[in-house]
Protein backbone atom coordinates (compact mmCIF):
# COMPACT_ATOMS: atom_id res chain seq x y z
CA UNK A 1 -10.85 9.43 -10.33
CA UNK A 2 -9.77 10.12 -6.61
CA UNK A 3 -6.35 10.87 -5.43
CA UNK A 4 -7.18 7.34 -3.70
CA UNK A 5 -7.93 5.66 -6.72
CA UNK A 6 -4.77 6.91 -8.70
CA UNK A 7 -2.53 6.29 -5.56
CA UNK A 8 -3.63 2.54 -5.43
CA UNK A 9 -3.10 2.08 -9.51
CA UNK A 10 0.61 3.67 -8.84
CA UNK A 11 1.19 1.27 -6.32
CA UNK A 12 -0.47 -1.59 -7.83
CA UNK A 13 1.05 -1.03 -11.19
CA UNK A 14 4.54 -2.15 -9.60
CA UNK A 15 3.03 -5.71 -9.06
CA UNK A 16 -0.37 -6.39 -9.70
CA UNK A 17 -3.62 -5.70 -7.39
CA UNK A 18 -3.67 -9.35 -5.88
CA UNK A 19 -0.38 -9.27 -3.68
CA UNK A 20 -0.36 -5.60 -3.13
CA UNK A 21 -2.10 -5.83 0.45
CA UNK A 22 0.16 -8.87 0.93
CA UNK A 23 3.39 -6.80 0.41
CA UNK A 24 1.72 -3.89 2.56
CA UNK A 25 1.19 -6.00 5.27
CA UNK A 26 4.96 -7.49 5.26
CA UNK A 27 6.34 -3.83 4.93
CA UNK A 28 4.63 -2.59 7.66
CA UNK A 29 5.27 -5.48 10.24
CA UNK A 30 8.72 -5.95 9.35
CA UNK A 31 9.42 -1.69 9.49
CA UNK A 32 9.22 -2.29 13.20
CA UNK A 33 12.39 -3.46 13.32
CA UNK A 34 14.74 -0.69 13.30
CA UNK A 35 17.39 -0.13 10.24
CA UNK A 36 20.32 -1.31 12.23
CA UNK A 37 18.21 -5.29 13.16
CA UNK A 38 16.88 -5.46 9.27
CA UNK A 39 18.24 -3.30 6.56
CA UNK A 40 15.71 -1.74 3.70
CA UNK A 41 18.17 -4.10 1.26
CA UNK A 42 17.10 -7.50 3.52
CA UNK A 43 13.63 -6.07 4.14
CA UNK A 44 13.29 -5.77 0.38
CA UNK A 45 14.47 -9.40 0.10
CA UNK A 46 12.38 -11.15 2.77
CA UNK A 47 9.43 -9.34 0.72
CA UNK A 48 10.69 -10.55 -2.52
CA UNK A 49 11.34 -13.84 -1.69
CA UNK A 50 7.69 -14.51 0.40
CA UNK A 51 5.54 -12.99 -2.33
CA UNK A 52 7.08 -14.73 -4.88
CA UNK A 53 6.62 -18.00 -3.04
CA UNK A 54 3.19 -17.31 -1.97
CA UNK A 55 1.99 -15.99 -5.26
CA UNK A 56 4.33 -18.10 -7.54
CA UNK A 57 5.46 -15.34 -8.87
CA UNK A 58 9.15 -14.18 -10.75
CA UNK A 59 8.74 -10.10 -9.30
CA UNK A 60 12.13 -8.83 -9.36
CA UNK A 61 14.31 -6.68 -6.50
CA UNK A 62 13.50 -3.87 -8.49
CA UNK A 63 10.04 -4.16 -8.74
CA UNK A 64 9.90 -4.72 -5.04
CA UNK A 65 12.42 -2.06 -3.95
CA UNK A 66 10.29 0.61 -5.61
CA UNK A 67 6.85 -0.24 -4.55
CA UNK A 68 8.56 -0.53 -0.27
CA UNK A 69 10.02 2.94 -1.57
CA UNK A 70 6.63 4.11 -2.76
CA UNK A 71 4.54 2.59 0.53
CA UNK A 72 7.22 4.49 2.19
CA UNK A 73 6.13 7.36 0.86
CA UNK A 74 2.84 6.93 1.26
CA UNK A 75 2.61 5.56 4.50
CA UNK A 76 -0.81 6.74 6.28
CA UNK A 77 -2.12 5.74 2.97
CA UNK A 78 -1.10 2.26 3.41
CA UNK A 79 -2.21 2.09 6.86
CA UNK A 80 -5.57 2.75 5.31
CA UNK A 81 -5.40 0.31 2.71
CA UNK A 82 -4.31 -2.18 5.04
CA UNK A 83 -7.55 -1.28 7.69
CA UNK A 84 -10.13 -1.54 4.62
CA UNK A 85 -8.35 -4.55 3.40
CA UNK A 86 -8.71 -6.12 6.94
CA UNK A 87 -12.32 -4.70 6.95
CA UNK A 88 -13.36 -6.56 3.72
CA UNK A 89 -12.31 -9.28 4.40
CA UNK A 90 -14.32 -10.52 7.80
């Protein structure tokens, strides 16, 4: 198994494979906004709150807190992600 494939089951093992891009996609557009506009507590929350909506779905603060932490982490991997996501889908 690649480094890839292990890296996508860590971060897909936080909430599931379905909304993962979803939640990649809201980190990364609302990380524009600097710490001081839209704190990682609110960020986390804005997350939380759409997924769950969107995906009908009970995934707790701390379920979403760790997987921003671990996107954060793993950033140019999740710009990747997010271009092969975008790729697969058109």
């Amino acid at each position: 198994m690649s480094d890839s494939n292990k890296l996508f089951e860590v971060l897909a093992s936080c909430i599931g494979p379905t909304p993962l891009p979803y939640v990649c996609r809201m980190y990364m557009d609302l990380s524009i906004l600097p710490p001081s506009v839209l704190s990682s507590d609110s960020r986390a929350q804005i997350i939380q709150t759409a997924v769950n909506e969107r995906f009908e779905s009970q995934f707790t603060i701390v379920q979403i807190r760790t997987l921003t932490n671990l996107i954060a982490m793993n950033i140019s991997f999740v710009k990747n992600f997010i271009k092969n996501a975008h790729v697969s889908q058109v």
